[in-house]
C-alpha atoms as a PDB file:
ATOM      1  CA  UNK A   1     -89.523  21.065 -40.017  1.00  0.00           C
ATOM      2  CA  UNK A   2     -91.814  18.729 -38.190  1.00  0.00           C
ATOM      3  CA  UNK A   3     -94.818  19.971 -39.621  1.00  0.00           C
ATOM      4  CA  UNK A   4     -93.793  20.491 -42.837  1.00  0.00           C
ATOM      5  CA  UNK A   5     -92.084  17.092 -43.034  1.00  0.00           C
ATOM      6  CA  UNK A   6     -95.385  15.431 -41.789  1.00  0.00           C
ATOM      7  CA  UNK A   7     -97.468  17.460 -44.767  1.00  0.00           C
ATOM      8  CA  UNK A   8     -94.876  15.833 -46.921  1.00  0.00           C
ATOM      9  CA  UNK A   9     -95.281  12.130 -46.024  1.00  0.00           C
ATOM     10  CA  UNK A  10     -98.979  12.979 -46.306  1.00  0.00           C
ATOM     11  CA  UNK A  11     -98.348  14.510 -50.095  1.00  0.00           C
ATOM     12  CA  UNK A  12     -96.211  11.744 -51.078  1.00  0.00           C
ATOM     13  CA  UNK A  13     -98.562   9.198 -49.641  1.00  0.00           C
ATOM     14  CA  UNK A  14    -101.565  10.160 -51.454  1.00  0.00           C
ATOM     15  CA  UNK A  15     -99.199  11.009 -54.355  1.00  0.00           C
ATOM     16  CA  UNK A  16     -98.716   7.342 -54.398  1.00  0.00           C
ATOM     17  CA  UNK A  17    -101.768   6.236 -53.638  1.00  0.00           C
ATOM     18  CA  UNK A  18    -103.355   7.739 -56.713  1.00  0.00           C
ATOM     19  CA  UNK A  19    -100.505   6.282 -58.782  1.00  0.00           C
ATOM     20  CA  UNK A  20    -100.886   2.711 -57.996  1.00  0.00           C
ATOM     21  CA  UNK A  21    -104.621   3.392 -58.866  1.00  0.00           C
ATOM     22  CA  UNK A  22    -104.248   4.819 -61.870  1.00  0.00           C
ATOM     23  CA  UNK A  23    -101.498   2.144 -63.038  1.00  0.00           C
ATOM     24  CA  UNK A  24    -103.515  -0.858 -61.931  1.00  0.00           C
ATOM     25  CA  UNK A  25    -106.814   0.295 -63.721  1.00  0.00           C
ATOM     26  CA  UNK A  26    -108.492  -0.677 -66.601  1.00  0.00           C
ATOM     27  CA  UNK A  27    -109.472   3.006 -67.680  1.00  0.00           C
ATOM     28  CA  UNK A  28    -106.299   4.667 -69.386  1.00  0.00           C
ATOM     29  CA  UNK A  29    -108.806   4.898 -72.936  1.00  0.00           C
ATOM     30  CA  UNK A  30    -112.418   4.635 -72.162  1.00  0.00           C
ATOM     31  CA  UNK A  31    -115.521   3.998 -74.756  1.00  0.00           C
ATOM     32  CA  UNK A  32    -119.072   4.791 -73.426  1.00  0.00           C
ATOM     33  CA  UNK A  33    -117.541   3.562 -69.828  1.00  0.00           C
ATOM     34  CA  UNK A  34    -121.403   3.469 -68.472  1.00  0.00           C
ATOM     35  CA  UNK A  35    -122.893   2.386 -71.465  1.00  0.00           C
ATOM     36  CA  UNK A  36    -120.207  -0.313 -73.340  1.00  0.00           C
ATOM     37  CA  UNK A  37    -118.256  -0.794 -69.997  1.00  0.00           C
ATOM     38  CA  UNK A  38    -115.217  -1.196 -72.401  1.00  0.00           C
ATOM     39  CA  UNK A  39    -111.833  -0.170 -71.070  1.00  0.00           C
ATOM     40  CA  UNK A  40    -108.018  -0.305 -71.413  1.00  0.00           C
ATOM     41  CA  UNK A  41    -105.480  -0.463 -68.883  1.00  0.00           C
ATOM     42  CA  UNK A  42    -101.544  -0.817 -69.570  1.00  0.00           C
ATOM     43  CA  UNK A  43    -101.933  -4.359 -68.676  1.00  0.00           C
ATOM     44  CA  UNK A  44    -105.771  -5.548 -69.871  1.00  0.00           C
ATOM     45  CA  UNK A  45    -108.343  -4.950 -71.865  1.00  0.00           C
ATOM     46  CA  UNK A  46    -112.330  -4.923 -70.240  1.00  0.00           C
ATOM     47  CA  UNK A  47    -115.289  -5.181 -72.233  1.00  0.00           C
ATOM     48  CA  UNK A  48    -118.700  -6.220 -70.992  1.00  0.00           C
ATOM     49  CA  UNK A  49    -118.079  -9.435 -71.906  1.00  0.00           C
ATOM     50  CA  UNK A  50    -115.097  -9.669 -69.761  1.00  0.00           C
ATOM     51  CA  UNK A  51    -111.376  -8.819 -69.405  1.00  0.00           C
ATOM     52  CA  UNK A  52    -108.325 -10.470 -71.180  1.00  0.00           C
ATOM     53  CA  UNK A  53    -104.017  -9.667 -71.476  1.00  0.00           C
ATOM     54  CA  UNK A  54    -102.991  -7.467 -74.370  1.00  0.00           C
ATOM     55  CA  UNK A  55    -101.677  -9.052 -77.336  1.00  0.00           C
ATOM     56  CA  UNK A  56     -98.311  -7.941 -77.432  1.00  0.00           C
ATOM     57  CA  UNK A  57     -98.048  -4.317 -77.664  1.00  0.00           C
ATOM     58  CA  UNK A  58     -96.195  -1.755 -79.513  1.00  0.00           C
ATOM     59  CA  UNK A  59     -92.561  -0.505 -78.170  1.00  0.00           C
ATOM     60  CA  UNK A  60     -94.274   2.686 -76.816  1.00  0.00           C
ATOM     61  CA  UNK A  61     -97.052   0.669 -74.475  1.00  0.00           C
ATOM     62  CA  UNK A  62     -93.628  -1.433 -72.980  1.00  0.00           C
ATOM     63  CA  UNK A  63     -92.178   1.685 -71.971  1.00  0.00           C
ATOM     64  CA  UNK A  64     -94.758   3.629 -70.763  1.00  0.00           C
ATOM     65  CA  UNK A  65     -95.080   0.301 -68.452  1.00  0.00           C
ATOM     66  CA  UNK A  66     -91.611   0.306 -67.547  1.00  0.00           C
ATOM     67  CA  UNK A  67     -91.746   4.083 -66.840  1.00  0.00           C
ATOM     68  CA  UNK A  68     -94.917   3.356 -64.653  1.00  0.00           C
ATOM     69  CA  UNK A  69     -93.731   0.649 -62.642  1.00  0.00           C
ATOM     70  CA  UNK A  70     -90.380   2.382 -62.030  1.00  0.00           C
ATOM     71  CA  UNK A  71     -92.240   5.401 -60.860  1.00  0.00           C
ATOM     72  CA  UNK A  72     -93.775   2.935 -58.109  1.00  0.00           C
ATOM     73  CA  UNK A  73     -90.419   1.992 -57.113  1.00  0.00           C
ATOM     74  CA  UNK A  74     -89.326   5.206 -56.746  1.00  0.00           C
ATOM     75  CA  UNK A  75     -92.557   6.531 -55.588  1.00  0.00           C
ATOM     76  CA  UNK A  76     -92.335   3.715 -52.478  1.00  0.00           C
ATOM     77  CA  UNK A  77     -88.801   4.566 -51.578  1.00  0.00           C
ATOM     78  CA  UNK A  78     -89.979   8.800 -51.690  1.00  0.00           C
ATOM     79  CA  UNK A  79     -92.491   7.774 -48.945  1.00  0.00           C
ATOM     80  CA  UNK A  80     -89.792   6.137 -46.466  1.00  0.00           C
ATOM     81  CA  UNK A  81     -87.241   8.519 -46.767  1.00  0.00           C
ATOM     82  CA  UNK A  82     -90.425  11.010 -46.429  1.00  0.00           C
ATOM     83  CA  UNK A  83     -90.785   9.175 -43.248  1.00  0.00           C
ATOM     84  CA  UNK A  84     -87.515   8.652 -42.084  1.00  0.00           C
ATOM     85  CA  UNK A  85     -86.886  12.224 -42.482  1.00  0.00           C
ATOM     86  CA  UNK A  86     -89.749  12.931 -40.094  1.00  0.00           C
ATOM     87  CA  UNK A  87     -87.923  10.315 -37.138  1.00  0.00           C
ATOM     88  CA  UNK A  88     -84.431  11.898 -38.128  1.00  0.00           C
ATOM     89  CA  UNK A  89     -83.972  15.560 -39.522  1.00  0.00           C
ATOM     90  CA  UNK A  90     -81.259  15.842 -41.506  1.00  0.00           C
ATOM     91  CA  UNK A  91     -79.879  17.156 -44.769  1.00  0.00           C
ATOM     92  CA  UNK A  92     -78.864  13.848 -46.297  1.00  0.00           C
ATOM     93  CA  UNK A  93     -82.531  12.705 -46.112  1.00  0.00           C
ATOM     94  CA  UNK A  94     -84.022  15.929 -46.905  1.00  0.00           C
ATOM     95  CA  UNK A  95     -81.840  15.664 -49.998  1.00  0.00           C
ATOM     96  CA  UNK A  96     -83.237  11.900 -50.741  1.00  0.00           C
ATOM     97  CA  UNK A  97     -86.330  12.725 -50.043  1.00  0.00           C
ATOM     98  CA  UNK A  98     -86.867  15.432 -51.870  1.00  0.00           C
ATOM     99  CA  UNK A  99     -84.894  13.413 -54.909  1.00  0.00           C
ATOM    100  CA  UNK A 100     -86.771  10.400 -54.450  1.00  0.00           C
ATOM    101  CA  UNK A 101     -90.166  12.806 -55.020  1.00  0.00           C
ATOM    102  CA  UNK A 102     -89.276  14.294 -58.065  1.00  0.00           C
ATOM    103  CA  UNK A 103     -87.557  11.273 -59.566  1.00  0.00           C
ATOM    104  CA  UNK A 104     -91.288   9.735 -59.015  1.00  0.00           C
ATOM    105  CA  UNK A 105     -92.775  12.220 -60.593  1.00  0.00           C
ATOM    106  CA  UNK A 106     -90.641  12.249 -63.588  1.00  0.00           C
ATOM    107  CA  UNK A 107     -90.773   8.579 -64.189  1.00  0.00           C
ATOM    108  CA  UNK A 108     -94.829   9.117 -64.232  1.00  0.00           C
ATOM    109  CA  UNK A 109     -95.075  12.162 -66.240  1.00  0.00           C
ATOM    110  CA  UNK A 110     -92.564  10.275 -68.974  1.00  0.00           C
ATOM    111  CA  UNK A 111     -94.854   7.291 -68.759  1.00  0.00           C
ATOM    112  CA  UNK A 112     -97.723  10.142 -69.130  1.00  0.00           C
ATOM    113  CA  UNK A 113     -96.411  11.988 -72.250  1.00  0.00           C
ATOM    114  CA  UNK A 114     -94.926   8.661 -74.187  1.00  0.00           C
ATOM    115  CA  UNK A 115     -98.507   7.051 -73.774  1.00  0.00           C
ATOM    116  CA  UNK A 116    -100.241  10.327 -74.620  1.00  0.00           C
ATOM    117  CA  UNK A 117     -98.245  11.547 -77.764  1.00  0.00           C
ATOM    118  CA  UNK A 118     -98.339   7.451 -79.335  1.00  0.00           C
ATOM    119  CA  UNK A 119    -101.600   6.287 -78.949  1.00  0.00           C
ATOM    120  CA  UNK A 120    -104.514   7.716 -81.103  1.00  0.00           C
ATOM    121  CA  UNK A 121    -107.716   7.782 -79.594  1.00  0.00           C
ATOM    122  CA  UNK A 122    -110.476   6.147 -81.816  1.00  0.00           C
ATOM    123  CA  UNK A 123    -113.934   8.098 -82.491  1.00  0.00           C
ATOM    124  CA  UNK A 124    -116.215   7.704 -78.638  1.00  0.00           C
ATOM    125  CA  UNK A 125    -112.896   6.979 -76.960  1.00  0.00           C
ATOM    126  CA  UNK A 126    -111.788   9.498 -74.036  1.00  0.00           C
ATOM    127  CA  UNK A 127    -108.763   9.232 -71.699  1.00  0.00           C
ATOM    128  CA  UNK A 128    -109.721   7.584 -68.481  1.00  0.00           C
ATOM    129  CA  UNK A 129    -109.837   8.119 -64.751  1.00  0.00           C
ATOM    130  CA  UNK A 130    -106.699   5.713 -64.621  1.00  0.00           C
ATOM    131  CA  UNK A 131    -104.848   7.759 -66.776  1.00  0.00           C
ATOM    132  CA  UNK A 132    -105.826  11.137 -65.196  1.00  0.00           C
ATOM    133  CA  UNK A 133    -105.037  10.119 -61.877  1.00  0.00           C
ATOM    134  CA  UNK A 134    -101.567   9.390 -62.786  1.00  0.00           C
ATOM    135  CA  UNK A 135    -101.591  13.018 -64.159  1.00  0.00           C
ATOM    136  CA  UNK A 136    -102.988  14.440 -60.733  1.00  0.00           C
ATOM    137  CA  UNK A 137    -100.510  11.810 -58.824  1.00  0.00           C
ATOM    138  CA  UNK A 138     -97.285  13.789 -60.265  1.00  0.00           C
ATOM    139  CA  UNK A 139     -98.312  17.034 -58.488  1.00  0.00           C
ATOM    140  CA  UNK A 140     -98.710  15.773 -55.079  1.00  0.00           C
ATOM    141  CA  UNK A 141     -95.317  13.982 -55.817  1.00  0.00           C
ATOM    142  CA  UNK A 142     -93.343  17.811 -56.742  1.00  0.00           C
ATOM    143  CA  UNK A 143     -95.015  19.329 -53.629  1.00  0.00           C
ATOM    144  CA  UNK A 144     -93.952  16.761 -51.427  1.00  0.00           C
ATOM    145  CA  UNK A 145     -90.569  16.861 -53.137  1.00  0.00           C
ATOM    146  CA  UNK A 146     -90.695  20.573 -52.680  1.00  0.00           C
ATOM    147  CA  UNK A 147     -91.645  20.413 -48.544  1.00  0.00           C
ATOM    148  CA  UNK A 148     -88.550  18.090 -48.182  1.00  0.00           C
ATOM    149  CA  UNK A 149     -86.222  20.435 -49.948  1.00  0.00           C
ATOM    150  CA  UNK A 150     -87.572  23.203 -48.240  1.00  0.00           C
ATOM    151  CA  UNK A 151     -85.975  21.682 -44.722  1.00  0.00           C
ATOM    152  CA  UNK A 152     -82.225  21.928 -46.285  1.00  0.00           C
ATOM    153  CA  UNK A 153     -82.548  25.113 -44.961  1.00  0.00           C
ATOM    154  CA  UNK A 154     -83.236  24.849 -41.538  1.00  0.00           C
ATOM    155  CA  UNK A 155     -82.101  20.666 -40.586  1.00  0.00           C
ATOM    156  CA  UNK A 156     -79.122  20.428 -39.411  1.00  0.00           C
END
């Protein structure tokens, strides 16, 4: 388990990692990114001329926020029970590890499909980095939650 266990802390680290990128960015919808420079994020908007809040948003934008933020909870707590499970192997953390993983990456991938299926990209707008590493961040979250599970079998 101790190898296994440290591959998951690794997963789940860069899991979140790539998350808290992808969240924070300014590239969720992008517009001639090298040319323009223009760029929206779930909490600004960046042009060339320079960055400012969103007016208030639609119903859809709040909960893909709430959905992303959540997953960073969740995401935070899959990485120290990822750890602790490494200092102490058991089935109870195995269990919340494992939980804690795929709870992350269901929060994301719900804050993923609710932003994807509402907003309407505009002619020369493309999803972003921001966006697609929160994509790419789920799957190191269900392999990590996968390693963890994998130990019910042989902690004690």
């Amino acid at each position: 388990m101790g190898v296994i266990a440290i591959i998951a802390v690794v997963l789940a680290g860069v899991g979140l990692g790539l998350h808290t990128m992808g969240m924070s960015v300014v590239y969720w919808i992008v517009a001639d990114p090298f040319i323009s420079g223009y760029g929206v994020g779930l909490w600004q908007t960046c042009s060339i001329v320079g960055c400012h809040r969103h007016p208030p948003v639609p119903e859809y934008w709040k909960a893909t926020q709430a959905f992303v933020v959540i997953g960073f909870i969740v995401g935070v707590v899959a990485v120290i029970f990822s750890i602790i499970l490494i200092c102490k192997q058991n089935k109870v953390f195995s269990v919340l590890a494992g939980l804690a993983c795929f709870l992350a990456a269901g929060c994301i991938l719900t804050a993923i499909i609710i932003f994807g299926t509402e907003t309407r990209l505009q002619r020369r707008t493309q999803w972003g980095w921001g966006f697609i590493m929160c994509i790419v961040s789920t799957f190191f979250f269900v392999a990590a939650g996968i390693l963890n599970c994998t130990g019910l079998k042989k902690s004690t």
